[in-house]
N, C-alpha and C. Protein backbone atom coordinates (compact mmCIF):
# COMPACT_ATOMS: atom_id res chain seq x y z
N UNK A 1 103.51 111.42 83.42
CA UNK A 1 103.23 110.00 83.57
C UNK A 1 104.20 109.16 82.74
N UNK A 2 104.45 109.43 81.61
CA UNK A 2 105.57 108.86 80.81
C UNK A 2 106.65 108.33 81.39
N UNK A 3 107.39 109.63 82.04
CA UNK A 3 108.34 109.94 82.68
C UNK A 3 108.29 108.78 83.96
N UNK A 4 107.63 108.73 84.81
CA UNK A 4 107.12 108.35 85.84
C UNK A 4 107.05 106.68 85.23
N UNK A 5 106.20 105.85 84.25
CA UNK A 5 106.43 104.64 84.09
C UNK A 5 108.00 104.18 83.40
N UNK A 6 108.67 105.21 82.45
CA UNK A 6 109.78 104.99 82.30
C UNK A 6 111.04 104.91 83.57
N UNK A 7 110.90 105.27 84.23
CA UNK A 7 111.82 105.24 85.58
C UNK A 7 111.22 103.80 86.19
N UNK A 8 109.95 103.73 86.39
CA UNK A 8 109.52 102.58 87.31
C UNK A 8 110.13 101.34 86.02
N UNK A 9 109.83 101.55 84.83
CA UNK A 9 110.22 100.11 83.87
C UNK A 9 111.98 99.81 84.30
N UNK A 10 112.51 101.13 84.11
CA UNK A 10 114.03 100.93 84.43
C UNK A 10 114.33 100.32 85.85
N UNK A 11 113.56 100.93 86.71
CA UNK A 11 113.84 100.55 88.01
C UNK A 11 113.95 98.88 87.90
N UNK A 12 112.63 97.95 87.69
CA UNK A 12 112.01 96.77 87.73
C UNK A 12 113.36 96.13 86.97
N UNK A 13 113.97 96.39 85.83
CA UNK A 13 114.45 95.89 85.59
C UNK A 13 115.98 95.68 85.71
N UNK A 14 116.48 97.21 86.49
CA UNK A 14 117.97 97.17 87.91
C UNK A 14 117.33 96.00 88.72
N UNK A 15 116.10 96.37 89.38
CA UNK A 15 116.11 95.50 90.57
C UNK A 15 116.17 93.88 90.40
N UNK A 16 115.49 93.26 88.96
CA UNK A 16 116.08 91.68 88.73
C UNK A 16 116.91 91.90 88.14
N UNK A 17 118.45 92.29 87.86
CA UNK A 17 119.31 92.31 87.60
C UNK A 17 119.95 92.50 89.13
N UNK A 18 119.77 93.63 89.64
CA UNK A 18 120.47 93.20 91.05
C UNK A 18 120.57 92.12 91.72
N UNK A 19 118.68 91.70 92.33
CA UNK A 19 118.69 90.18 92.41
C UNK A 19 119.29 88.90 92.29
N UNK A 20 119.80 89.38 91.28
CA UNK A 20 120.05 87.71 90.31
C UNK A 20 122.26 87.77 90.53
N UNK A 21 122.20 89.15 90.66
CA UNK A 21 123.38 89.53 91.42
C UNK A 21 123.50 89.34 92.93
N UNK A 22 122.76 89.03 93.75
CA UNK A 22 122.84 88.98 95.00
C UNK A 22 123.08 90.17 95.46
N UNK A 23 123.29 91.64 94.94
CA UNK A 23 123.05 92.89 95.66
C UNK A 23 121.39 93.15 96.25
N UNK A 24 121.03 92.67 97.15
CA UNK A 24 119.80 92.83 97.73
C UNK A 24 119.33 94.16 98.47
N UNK A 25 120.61 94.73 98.38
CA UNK A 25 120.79 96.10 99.29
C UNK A 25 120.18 97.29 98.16
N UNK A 26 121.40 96.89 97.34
CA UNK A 26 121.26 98.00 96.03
C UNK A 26 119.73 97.33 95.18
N UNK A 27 119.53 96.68 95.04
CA UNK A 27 118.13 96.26 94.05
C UNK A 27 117.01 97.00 95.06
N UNK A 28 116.88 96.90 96.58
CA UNK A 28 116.35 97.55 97.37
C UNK A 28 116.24 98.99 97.04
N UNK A 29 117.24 99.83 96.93
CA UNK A 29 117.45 101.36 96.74
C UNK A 29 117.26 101.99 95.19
N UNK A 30 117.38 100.69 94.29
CA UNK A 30 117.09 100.93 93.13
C UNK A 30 115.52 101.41 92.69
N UNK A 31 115.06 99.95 93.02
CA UNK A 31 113.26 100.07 93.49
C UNK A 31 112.66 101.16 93.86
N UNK A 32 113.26 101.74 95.16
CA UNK A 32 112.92 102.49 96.14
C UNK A 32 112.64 103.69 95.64
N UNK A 33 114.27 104.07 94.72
CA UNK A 33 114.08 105.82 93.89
C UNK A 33 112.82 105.42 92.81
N UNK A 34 112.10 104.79 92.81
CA UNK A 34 110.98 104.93 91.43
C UNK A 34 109.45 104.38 92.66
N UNK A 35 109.86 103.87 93.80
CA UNK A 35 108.28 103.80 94.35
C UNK A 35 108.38 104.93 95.06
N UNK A 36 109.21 106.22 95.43
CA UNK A 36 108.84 107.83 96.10
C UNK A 36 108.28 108.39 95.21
N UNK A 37 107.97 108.25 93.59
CA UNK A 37 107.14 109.34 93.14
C UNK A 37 105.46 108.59 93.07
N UNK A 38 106.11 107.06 93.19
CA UNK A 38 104.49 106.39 93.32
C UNK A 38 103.82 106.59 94.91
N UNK A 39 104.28 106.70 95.88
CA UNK A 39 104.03 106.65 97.03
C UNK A 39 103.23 108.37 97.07
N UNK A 40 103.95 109.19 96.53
CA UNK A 40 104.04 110.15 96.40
C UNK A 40 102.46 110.49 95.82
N UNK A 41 102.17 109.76 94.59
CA UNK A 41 101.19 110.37 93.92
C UNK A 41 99.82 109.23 94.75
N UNK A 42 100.30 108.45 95.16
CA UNK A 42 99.47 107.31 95.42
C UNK A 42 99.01 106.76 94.54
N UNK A 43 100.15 106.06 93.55
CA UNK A 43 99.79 105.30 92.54
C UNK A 43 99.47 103.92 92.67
N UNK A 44 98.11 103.04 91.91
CA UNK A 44 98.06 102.03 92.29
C UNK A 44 99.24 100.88 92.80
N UNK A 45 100.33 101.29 92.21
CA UNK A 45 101.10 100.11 92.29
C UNK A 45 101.93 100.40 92.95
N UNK A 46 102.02 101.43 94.35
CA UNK A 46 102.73 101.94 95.17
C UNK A 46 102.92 100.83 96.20
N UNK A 47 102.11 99.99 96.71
CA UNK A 47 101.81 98.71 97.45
C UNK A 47 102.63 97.74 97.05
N UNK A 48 102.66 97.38 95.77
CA UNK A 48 103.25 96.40 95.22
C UNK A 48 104.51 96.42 94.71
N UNK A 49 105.27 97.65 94.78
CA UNK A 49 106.46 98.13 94.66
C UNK A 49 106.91 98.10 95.69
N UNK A 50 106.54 98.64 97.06
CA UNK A 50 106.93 98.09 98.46
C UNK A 50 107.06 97.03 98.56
N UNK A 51 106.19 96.25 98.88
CA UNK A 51 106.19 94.68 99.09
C UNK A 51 107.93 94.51 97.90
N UNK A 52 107.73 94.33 96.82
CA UNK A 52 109.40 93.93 96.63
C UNK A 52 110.52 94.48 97.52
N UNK A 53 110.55 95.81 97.19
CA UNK A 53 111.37 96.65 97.82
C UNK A 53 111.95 95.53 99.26
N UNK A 54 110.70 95.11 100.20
CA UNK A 54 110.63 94.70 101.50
C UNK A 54 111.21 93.18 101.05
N UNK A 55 111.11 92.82 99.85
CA UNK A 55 111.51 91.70 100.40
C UNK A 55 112.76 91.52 99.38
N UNK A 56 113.58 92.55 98.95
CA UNK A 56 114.79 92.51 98.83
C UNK A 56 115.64 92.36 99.85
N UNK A 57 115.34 93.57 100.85
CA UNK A 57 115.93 94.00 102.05
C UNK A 57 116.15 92.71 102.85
N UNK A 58 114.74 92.08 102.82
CA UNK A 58 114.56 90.72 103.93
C UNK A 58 115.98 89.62 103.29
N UNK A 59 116.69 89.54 102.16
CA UNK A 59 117.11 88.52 102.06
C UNK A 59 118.88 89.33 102.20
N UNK A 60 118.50 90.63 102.60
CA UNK A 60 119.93 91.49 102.73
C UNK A 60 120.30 90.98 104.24
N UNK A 61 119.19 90.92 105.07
CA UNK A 61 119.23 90.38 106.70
C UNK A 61 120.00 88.66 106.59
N UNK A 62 119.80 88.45 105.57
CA UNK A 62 120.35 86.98 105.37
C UNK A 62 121.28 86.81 105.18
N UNK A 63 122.21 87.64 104.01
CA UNK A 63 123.22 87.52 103.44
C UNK A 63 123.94 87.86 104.69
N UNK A 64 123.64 88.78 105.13
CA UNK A 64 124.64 90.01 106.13
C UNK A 64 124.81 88.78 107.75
N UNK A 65 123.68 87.75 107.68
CA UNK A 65 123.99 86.67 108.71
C UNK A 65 124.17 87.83 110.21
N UNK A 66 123.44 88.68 110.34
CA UNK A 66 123.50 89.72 112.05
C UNK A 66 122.80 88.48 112.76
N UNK A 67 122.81 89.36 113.80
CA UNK A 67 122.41 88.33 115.22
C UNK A 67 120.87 88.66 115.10
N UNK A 68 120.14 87.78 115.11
CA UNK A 68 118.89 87.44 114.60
C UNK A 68 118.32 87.49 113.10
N UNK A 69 118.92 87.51 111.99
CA UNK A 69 119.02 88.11 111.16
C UNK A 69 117.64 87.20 110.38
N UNK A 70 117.25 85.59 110.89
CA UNK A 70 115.80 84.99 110.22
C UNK A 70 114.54 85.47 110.77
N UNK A 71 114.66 86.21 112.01
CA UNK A 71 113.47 86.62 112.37
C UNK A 71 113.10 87.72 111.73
N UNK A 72 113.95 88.62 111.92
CA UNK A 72 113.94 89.61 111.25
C UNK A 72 113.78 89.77 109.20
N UNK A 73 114.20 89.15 109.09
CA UNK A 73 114.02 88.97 107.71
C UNK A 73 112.19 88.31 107.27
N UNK A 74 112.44 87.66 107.82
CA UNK A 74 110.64 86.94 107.92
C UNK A 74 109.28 88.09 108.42
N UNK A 75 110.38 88.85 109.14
CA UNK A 75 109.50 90.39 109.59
C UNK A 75 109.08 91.33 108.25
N UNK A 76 110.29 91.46 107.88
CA UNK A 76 110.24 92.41 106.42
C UNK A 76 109.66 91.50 105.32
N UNK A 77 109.51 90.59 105.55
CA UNK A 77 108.87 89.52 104.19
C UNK A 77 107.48 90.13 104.22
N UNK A 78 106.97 90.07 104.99
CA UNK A 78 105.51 90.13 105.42
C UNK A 78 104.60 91.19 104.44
N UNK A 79 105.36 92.54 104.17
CA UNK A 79 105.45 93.30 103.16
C UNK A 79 104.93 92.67 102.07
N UNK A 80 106.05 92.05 101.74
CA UNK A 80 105.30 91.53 100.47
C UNK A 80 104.38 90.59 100.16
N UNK A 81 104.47 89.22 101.45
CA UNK A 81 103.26 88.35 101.46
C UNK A 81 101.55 89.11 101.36
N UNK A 82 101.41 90.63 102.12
CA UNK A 82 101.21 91.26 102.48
C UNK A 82 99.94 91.76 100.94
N UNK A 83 101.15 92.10 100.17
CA UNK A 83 100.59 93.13 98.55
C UNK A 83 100.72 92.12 97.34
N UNK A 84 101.51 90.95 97.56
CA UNK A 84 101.58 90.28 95.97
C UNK A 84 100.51 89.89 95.57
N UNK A 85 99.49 89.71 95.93
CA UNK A 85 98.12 89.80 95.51
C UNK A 85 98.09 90.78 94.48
N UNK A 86 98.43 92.07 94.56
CA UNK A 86 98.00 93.20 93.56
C UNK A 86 98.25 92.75 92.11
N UNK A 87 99.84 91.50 92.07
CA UNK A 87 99.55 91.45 90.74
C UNK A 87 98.82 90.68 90.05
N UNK A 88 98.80 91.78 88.84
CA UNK A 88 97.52 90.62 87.68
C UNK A 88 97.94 91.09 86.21
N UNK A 89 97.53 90.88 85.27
CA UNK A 89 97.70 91.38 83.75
C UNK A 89 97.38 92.69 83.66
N UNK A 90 96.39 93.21 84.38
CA UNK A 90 96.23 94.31 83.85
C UNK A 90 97.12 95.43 84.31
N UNK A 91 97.94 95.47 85.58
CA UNK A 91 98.93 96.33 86.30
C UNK A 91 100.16 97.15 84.69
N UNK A 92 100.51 97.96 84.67
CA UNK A 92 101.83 98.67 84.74
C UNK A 92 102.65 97.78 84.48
N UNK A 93 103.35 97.21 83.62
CA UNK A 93 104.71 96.62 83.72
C UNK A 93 105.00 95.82 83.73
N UNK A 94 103.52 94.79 83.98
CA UNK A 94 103.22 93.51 84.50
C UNK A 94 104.16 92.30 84.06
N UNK A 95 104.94 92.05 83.04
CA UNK A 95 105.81 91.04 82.82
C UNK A 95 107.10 91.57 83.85
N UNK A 96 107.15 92.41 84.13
CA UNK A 96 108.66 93.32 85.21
C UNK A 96 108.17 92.49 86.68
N UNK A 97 107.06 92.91 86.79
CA UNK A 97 106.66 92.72 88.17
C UNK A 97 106.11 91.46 88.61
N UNK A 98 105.80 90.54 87.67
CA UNK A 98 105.65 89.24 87.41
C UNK A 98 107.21 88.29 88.24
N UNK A 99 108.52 89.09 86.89
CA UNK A 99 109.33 88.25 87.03
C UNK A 99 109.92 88.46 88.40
N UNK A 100 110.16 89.78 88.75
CA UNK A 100 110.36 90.31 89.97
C UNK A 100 109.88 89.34 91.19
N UNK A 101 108.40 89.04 91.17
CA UNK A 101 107.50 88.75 92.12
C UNK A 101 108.08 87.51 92.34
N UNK A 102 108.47 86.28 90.99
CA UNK A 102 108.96 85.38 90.98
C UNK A 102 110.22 85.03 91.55
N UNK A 103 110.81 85.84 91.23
CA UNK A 103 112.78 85.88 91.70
C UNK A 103 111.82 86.04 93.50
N UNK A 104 111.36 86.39 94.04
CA UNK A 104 111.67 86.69 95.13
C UNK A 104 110.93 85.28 96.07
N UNK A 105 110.04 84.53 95.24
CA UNK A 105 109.09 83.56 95.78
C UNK A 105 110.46 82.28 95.59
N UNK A 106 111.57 82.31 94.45
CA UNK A 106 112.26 81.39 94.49
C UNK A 106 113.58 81.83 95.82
N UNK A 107 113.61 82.62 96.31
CA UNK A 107 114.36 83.37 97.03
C UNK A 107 114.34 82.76 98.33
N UNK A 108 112.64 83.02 98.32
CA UNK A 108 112.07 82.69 99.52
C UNK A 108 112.35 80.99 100.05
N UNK A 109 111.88 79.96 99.10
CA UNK A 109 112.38 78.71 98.74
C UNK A 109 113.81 78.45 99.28
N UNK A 110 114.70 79.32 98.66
CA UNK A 110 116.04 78.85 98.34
C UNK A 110 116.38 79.01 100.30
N UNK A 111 115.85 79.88 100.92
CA UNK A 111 116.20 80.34 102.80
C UNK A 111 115.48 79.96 102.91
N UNK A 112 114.36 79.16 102.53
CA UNK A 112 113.55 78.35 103.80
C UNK A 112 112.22 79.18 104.12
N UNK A 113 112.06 80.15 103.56
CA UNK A 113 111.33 81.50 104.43
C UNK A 113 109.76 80.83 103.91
């Protein structure tokens, strides 16, 4: 378990550093290697690690400007509209996943979504 919240703390904190970098791809894959051992064990906060994950990706559909790329992005949002409920004080990490949750609600703002 140690092991397991130390990877997820590191993760949370690649992924708002990616963010804030505009790598939405890589903050995505960063996330991702630390929610397979939560998904895995079915850890509470396996939900709420998705939901980011999903809505990194959603603003990668943006950057990348493909042919439909707002519908689609508003598709993968949903994810997270979906689980951000889960957070609260008492979660795992909770100032990580707080700021996380935040970067992605100003994200959302900044495209309109």
């Amino acid at each position: 378990m140690i092991k397991e919240n130390h990877d997820l703390k590191k993760a949370l904190k690649d992924f708002l550093n990616l963010l804030e970098a505009e790598a939405y791809f890589e903050a995505h894959e960063a996330l991702e290697e630390a929610w397979h051992p939560l998904r895995k064990s079915n850890h509470s906060l396996k939900n709420l690690a998705k939901g980011l994950i999903n809505g990194a990706i959603c603003f990668e559909h943006l950057k990348r400007n493909r042919k439909d790329a707002h519908r689609k992005a508003t598709t993968v949002l949903k994810s997270f509209e979906r689980h951000k409920h889960l957070l609260n004080e008492e979660i795992e990490e909770f100032e990580l996943f707080n700021k996380s949750c935040q970067k992605i609600e100003s994200l959302k703002k900044f495209h309109n979504l």
